[in-house]
C-alpha atoms as a PDB file:
ATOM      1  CA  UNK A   1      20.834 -18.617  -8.156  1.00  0.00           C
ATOM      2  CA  UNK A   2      19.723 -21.548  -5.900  1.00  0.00           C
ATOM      3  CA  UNK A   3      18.778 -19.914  -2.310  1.00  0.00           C
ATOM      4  CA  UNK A   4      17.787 -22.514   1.031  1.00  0.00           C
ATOM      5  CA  UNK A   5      16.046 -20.683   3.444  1.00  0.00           C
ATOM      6  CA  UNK A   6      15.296 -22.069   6.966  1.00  0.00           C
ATOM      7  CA  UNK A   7      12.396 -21.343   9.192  1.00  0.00           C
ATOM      8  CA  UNK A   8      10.121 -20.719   6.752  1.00  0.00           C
ATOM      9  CA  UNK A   9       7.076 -21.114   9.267  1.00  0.00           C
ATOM     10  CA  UNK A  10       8.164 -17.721  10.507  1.00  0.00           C
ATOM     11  CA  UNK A  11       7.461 -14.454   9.723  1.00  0.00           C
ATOM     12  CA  UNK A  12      11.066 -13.981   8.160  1.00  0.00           C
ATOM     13  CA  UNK A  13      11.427 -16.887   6.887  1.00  0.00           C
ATOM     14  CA  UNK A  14       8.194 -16.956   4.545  1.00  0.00           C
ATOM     15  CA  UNK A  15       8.347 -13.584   3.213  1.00  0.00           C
ATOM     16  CA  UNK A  16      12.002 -14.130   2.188  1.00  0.00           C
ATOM     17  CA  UNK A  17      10.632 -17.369   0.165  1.00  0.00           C
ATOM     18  CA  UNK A  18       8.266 -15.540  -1.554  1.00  0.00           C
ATOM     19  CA  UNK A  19      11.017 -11.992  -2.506  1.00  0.00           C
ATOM     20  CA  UNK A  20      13.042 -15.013  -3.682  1.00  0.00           C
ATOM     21  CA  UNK A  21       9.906 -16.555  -6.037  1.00  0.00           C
ATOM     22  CA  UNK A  22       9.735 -12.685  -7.422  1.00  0.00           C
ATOM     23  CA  UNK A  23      12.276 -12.170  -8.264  1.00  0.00           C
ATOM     24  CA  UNK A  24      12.847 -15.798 -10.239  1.00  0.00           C
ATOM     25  CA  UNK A  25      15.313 -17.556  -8.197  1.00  0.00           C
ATOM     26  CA  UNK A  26      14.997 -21.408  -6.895  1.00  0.00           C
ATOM     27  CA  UNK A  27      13.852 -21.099  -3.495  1.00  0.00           C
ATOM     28  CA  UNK A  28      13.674 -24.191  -1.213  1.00  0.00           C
ATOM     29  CA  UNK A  29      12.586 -23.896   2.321  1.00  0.00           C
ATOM     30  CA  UNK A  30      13.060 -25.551   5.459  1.00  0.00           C
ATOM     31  CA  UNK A  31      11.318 -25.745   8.677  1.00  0.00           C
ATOM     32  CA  UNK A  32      11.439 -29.052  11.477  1.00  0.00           C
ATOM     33  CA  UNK A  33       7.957 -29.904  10.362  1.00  0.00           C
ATOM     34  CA  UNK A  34       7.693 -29.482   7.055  1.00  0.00           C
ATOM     35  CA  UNK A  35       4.744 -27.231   5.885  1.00  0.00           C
ATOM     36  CA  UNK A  36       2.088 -28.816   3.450  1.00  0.00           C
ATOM     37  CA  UNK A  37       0.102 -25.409   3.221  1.00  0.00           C
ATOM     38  CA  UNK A  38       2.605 -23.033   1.955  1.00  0.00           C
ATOM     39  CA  UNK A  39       2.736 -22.061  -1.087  1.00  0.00           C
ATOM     40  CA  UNK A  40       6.125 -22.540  -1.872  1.00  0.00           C
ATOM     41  CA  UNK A  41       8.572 -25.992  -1.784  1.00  0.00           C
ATOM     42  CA  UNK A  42       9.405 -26.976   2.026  1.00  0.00           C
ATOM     43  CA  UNK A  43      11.089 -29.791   3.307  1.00  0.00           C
ATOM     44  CA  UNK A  44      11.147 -30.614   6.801  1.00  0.00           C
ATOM     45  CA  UNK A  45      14.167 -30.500   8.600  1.00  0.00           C
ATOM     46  CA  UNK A  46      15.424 -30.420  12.205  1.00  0.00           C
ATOM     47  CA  UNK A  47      19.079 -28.108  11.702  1.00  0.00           C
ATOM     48  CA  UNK A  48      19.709 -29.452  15.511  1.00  0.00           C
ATOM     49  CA  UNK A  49      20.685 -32.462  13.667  1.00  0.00           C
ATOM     50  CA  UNK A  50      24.618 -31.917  12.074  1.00  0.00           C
ATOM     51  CA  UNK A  51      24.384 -35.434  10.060  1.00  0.00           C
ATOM     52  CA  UNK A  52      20.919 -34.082   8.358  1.00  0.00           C
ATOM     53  CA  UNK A  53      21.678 -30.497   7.761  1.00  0.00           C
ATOM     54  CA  UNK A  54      25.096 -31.643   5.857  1.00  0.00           C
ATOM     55  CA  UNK A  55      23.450 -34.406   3.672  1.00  0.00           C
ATOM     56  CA  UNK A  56      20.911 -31.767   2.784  1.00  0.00           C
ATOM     57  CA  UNK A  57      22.784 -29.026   2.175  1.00  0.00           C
ATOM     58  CA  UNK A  58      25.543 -31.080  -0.106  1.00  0.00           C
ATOM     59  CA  UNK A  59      22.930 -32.546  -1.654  1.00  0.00           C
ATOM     60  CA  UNK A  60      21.250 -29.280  -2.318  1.00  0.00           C
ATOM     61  CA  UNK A  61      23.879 -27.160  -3.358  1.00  0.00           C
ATOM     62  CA  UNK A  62      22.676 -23.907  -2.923  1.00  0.00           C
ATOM     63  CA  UNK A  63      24.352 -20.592  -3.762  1.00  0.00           C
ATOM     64  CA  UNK A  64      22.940 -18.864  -0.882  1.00  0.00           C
ATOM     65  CA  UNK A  65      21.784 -20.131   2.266  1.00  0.00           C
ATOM     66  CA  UNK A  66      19.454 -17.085   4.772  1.00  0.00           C
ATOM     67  CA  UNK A  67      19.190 -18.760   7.927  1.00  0.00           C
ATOM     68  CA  UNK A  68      16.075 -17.372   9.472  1.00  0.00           C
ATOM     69  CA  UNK A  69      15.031 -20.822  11.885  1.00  0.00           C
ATOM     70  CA  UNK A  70      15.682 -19.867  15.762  1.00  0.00           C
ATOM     71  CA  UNK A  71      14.288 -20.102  19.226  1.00  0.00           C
ATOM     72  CA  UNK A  72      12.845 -16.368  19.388  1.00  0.00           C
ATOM     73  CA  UNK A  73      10.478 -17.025  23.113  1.00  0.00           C
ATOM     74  CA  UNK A  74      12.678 -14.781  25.171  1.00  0.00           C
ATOM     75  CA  UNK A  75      10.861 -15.174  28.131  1.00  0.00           C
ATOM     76  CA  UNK A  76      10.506 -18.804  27.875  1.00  0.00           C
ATOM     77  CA  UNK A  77      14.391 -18.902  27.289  1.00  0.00           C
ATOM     78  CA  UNK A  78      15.101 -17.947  31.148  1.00  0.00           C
ATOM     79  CA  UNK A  79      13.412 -21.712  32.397  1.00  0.00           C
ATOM     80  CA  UNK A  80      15.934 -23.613  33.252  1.00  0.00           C
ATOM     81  CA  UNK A  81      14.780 -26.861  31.306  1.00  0.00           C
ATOM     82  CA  UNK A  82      15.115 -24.868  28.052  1.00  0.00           C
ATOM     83  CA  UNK A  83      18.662 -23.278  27.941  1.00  0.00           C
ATOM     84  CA  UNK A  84      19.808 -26.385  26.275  1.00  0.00           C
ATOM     85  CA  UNK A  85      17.247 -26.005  24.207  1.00  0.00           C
ATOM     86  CA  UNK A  86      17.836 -22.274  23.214  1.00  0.00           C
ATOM     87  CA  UNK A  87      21.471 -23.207  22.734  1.00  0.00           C
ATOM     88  CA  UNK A  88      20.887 -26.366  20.288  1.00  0.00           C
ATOM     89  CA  UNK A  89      19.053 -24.124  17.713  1.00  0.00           C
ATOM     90  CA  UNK A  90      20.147 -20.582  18.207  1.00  0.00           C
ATOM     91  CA  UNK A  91      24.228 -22.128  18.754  1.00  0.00           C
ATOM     92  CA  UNK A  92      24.631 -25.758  17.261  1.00  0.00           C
ATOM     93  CA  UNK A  93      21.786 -25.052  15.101  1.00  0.00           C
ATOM     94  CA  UNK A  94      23.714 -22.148  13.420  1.00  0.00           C
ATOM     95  CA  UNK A  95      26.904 -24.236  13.537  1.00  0.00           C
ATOM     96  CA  UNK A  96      25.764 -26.912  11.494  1.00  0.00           C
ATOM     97  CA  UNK A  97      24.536 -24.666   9.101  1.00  0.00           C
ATOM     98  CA  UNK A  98      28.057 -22.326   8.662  1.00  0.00           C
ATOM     99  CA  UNK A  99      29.880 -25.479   8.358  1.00  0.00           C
ATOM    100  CA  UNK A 100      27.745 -27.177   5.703  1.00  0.00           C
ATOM    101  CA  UNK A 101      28.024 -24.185   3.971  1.00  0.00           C
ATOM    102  CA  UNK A 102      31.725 -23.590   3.943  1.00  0.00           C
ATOM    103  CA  UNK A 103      31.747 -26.998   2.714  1.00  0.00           C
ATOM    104  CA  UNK A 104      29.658 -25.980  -0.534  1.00  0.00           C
ATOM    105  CA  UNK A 105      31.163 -22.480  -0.605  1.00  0.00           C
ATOM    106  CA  UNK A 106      27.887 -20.773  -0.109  1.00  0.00           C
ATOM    107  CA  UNK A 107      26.798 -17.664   1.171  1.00  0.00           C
ATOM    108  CA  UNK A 108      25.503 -17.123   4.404  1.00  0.00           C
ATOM    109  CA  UNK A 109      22.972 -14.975   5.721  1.00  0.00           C
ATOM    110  CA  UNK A 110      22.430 -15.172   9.592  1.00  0.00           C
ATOM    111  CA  UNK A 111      19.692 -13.024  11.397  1.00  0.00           C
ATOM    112  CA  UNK A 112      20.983 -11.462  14.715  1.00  0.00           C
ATOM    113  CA  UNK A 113      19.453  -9.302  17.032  1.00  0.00           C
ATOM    114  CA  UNK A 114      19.746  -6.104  19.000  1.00  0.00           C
ATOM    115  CA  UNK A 115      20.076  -7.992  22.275  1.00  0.00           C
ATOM    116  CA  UNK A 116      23.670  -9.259  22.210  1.00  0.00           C
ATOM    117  CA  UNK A 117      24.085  -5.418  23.359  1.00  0.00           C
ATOM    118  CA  UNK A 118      23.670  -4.527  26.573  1.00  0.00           C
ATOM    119  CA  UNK A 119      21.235  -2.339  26.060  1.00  0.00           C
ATOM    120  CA  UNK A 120      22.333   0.692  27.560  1.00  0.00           C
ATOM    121  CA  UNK A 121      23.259   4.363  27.163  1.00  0.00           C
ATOM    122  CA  UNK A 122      21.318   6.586  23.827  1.00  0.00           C
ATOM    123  CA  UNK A 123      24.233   6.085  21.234  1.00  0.00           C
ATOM    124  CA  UNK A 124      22.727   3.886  18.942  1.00  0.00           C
ATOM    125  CA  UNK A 125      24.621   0.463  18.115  1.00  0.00           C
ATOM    126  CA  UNK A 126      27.180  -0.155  15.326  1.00  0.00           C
ATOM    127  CA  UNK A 127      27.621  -2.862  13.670  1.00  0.00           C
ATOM    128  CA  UNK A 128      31.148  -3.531  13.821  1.00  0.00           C
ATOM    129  CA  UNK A 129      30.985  -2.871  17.545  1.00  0.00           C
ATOM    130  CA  UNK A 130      31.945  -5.649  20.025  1.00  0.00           C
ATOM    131  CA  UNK A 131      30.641  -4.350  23.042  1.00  0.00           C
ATOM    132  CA  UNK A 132      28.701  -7.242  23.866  1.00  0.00           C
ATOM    133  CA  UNK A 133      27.040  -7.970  26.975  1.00  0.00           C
ATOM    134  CA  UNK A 134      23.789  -9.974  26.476  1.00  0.00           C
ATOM    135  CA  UNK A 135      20.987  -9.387  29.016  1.00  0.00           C
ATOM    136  CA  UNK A 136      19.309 -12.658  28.983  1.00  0.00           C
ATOM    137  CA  UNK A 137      19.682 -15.950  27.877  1.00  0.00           C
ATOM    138  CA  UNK A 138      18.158 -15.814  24.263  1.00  0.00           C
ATOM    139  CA  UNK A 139      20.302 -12.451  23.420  1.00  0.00           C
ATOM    140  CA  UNK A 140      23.861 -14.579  24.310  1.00  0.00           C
ATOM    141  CA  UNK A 141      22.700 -17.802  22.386  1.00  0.00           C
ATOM    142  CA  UNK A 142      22.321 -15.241  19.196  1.00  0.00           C
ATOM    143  CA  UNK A 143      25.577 -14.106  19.925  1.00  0.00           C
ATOM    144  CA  UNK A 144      27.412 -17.301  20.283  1.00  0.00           C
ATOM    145  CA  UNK A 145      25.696 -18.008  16.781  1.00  0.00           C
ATOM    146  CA  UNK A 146      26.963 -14.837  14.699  1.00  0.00           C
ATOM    147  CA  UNK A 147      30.374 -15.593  16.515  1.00  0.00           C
ATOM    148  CA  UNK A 148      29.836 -19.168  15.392  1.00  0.00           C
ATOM    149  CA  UNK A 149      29.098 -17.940  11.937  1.00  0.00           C
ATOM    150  CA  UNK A 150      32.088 -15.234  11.798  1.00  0.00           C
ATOM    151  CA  UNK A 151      34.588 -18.149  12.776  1.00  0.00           C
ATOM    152  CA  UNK A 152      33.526 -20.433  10.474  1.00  0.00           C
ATOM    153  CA  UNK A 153      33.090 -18.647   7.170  1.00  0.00           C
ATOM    154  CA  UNK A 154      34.377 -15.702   5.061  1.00  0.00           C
ATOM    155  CA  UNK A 155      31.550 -15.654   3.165  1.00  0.00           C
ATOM    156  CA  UNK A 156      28.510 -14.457   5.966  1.00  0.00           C
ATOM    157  CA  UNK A 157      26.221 -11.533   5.944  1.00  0.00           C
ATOM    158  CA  UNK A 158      25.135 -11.304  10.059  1.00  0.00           C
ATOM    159  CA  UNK A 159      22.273  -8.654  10.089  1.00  0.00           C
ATOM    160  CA  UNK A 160      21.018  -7.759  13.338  1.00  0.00           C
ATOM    161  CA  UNK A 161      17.202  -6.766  13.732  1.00  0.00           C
ATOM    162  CA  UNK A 162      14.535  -5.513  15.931  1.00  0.00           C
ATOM    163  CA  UNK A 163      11.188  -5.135  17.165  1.00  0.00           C
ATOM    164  CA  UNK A 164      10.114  -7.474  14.311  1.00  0.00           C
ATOM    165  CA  UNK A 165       6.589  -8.123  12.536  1.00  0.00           C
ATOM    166  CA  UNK A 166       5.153  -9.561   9.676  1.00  0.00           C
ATOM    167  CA  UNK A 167       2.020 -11.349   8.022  1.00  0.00           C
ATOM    168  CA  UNK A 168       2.875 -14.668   8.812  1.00  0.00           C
ATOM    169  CA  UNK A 169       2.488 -15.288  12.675  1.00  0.00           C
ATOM    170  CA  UNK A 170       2.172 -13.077  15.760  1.00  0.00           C
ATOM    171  CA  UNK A 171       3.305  -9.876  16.428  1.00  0.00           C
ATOM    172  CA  UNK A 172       3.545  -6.847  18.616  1.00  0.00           C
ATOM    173  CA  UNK A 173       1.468  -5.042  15.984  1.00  0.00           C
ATOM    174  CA  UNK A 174      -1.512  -7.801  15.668  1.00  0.00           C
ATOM    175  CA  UNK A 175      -1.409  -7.887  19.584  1.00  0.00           C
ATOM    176  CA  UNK A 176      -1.503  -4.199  20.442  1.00  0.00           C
ATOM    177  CA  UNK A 177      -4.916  -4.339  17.718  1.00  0.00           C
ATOM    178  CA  UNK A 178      -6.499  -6.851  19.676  1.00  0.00           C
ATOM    179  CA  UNK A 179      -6.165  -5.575  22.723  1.00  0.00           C
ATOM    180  CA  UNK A 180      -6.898  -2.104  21.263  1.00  0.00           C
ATOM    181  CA  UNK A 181     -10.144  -3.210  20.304  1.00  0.00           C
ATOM    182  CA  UNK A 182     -11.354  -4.879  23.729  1.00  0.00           C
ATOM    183  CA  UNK A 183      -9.655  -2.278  26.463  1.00  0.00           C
ATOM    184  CA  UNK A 184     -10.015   1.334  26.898  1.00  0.00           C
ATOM    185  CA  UNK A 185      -6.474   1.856  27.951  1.00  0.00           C
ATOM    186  CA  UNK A 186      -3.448  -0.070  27.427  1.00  0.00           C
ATOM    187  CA  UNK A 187      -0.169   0.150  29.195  1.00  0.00           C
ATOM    188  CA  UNK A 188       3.178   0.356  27.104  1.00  0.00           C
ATOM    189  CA  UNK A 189       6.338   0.773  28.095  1.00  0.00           C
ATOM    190  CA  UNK A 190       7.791   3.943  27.089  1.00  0.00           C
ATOM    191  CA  UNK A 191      11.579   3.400  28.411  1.00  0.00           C
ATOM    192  CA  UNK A 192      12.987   1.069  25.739  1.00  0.00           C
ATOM    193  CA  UNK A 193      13.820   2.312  22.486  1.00  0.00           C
ATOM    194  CA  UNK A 194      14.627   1.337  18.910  1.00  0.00           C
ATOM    195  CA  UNK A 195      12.655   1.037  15.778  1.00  0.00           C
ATOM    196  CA  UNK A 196      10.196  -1.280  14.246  1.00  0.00           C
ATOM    197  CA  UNK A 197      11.469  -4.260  11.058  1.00  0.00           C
ATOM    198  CA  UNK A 198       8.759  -5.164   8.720  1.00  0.00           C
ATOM    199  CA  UNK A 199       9.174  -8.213   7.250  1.00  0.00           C
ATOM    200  CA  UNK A 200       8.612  -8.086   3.662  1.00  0.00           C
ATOM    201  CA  UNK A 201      11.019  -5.009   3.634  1.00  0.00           C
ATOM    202  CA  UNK A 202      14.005  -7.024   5.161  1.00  0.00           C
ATOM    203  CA  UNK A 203      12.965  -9.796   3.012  1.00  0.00           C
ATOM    204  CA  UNK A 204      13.565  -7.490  -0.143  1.00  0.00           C
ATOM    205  CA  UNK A 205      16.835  -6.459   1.731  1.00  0.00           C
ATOM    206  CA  UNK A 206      18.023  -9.412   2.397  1.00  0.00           C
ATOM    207  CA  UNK A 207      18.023 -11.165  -1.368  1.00  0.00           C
ATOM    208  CA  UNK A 208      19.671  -7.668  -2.602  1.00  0.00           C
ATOM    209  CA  UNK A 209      22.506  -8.464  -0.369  1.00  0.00           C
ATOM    210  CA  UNK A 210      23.288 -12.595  -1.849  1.00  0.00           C
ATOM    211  CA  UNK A 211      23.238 -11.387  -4.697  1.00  0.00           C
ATOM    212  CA  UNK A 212      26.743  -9.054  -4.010  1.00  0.00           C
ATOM    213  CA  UNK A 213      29.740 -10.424  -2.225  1.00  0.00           C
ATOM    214  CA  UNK A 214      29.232  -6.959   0.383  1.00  0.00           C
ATOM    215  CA  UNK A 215      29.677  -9.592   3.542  1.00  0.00           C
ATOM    216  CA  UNK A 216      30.058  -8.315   6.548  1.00  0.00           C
ATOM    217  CA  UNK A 217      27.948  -7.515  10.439  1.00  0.00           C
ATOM    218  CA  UNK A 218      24.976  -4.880   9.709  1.00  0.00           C
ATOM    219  CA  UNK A 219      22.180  -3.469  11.062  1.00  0.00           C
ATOM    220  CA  UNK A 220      18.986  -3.787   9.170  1.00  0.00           C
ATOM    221  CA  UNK A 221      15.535  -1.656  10.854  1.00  0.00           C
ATOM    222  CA  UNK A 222      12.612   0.526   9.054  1.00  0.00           C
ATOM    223  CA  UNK A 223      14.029   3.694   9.080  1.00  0.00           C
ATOM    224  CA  UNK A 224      11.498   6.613  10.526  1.00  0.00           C
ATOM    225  CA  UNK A 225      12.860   7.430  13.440  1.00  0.00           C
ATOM    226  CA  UNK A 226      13.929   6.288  17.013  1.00  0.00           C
ATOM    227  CA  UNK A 227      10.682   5.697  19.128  1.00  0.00           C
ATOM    228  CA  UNK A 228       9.345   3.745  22.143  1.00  0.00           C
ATOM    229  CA  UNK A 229       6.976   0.869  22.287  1.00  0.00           C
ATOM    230  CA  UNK A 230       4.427   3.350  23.665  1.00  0.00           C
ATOM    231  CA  UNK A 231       4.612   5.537  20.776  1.00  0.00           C
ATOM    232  CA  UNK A 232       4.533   2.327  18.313  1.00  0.00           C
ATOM    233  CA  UNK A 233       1.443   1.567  20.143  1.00  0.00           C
ATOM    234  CA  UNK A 234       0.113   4.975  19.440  1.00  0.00           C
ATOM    235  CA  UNK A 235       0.972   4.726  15.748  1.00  0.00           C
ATOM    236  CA  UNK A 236      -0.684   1.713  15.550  1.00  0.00           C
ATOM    237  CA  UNK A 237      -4.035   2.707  17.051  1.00  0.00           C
ATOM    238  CA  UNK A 238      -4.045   6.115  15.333  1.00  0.00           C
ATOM    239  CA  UNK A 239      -3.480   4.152  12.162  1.00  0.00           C
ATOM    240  CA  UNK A 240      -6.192   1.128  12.876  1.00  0.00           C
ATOM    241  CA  UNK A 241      -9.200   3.826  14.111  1.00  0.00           C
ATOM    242  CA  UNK A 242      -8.601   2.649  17.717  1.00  0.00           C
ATOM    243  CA  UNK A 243      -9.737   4.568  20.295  1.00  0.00           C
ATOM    244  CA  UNK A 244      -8.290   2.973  23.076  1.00  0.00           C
ATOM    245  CA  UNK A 245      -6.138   5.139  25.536  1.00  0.00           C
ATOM    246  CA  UNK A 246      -2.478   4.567  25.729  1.00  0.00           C
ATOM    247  CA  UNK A 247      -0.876   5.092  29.067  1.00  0.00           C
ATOM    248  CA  UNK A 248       3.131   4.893  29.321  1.00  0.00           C
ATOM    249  CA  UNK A 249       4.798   3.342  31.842  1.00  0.00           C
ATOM    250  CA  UNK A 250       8.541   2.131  32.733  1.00  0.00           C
ATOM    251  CA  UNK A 251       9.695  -1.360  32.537  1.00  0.00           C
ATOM    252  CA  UNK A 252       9.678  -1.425  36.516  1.00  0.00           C
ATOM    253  CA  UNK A 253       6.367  -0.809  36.757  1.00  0.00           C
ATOM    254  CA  UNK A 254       4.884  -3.074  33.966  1.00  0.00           C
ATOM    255  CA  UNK A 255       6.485  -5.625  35.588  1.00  0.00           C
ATOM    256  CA  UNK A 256       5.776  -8.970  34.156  1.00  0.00           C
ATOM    257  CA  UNK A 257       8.662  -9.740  31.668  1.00  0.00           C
ATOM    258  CA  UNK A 258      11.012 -12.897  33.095  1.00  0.00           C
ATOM    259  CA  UNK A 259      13.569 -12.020  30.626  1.00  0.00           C
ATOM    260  CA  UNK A 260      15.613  -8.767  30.957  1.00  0.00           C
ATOM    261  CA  UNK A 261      14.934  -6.577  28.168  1.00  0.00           C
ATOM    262  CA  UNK A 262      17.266  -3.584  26.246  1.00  0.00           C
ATOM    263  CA  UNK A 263      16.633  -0.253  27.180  1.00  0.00           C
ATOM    264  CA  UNK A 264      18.382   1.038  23.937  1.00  0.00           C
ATOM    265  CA  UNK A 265      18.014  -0.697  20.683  1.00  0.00           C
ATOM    266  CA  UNK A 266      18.664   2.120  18.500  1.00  0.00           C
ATOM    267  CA  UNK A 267      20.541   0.181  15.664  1.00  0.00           C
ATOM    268  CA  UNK A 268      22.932   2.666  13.213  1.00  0.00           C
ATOM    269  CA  UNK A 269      22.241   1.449   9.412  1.00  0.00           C
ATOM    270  CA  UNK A 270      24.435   3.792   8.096  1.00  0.00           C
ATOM    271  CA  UNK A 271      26.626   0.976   6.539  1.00  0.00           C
ATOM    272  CA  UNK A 272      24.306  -0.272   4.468  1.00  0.00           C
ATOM    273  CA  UNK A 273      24.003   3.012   2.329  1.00  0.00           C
ATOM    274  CA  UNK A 274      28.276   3.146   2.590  1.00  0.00           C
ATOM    275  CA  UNK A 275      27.548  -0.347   1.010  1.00  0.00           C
ATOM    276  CA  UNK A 276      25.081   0.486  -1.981  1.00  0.00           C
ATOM    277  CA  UNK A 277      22.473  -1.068   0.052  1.00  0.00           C
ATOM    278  CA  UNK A 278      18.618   0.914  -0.692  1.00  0.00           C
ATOM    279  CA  UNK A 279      17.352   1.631   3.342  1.00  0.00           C
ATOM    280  CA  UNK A 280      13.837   0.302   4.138  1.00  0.00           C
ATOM    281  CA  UNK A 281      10.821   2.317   4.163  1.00  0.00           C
ATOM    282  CA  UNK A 282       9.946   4.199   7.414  1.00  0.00           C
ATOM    283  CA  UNK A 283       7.947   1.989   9.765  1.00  0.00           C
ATOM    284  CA  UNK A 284       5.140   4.420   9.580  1.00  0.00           C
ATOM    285  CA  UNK A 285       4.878   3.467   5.922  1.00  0.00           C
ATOM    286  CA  UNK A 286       5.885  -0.130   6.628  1.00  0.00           C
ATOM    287  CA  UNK A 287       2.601  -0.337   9.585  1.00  0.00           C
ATOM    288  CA  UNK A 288       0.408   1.285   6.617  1.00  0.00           C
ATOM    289  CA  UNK A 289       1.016  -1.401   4.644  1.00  0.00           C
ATOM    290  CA  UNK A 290       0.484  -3.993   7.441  1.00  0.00           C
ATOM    291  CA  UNK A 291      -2.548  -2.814   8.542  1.00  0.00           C
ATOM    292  CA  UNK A 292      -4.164  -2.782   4.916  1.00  0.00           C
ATOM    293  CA  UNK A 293      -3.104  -6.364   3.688  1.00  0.00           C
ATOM    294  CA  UNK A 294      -4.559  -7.898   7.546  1.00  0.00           C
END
């Protein structure tokens, strides 16, 4: 099986290249710069561009393509000069990739995310729901992508994720450490709630689904357990050795955040044991392993 990958550069992105090498298939990765350090074949390209991504891609041929490359700065998303930017990747970024793949009759895998819900209520999230009601501008570009995906192909995984981390790049894990280390008390939020992804896990999770024709919206998240990004924080320093004093407080009072952010982002993953589909570790597990390989 030939797989393309894009945004390899991320944290996603690289650890699905190298669950791909492991398991013996032809990776090739993309990202809009190229990357001369990885350790893995990467060419650069820009999937703004339609003309580019379809010579590529029908050059290329791939079986499978896991499209992993999007604009992930919520925050930043909100400023008025980058809207059109969000939209060009997360939207017509995603487009161009769904069509040059229904062209080759690939597989697609798009990444989605927790926030084209609205964020509200304790039920958690099904896939199949369509509920939406994106809070901020990043969350509705990633749903006008799986939409553009769903309406283009037959042949799509769309897994939605959250509260994401990984080797390869920042992360609220490598943050909350650093800080850790140089404060005596840090202040989390304690009224949001979902659960922790660890990227080499959905890597693994990802290349078990191209290789069945399963397609289909699901929700992919450690399991472990509901929690809040104060307990996560807790977790993390209990784990690390960190003494540092963790102090909850409500989105209102942290403040700070331009972007509008889920309260709930409890994500059901019940379909992908309905589907055959092995569940990820628990995030506990998944933060061990984290914090030993740093």
């Amino acid at each position: 099986m030939k797989v393309f990958v894009t945004g390899v550069s991320g944290q996603l992105g690289h650890d699905v290249m190298l669950e791909l090498e492991k398991r013996g298939y032809e990776a090739i990765g993309s990202d809009r710069a190229g990357d001369e350090n990885a350790s893995f074949e990467v060419v650069a390209l820009d999937i703004t561009d339609e003309e580019k991504v379809h010579k590529l891609l029908t050059e290329l041929k791939p079986d499978a393509v896991v499209h992993c490359a999007a604009w992930t700065a919520v925050d930043a998303a909100e400023d008025e000069e980058n809207i059109p930017k969000v939209k060009a990747v997360n939207v017509d970024g995603t487009k161009n990739i769904a069509r040059a793949c229904k062209e080759i009759d690939a597989k697609m895998v798009y990444i989605s995310t927790d926030y084209v819900f609205d964020g509200q209520g304790t039920d958690p999230w099904q896939p199949d729901d369509k509920n939406y009601a994106p809070l901020n501008v990043y969350g509705q570009s990633k749903l006008d992508g799986e939409l553009a995906v769903a309406n283009t192909l037959d042949k799509y995984f769309i897994v939605r994720i959250a509260w994401v981390f990984g080797k390869n790049g920042n992360n609220f894990v490598k943050t909350m450490v650093n800080v850790g280390k140089t404060h005596d008390e840090v202040k989390v939020v304690d009224d949001q709630i979902g659960t922790p992804t660890y990227c080499p896990d959905l890597a693994r999770l990802l290349v078990d689904m191209i290789e069945t024709d399963k397609y289909g919206y699901y929700h992919a998240t450690n399991e472990g357990g509901y929690i809040s990004w104060a307990d996560f924080t807790k977790e993390i320093f209990k784990q690390a050795g960190i003494d540092s004093k963790v102090t909850p407080v409500t989105t209102a009072e942290y403040g700070l955040s331009k972007a509008k952010r889920p309260f709930n982002s409890r994500l059901d993953k019940s379909k992908l044991k309905e589907n055959g589909f092995a569940l990820l570790p628990t995030w506990q597990d998944a933060l061990s392993r984290y914090l030993k390989e740093q």
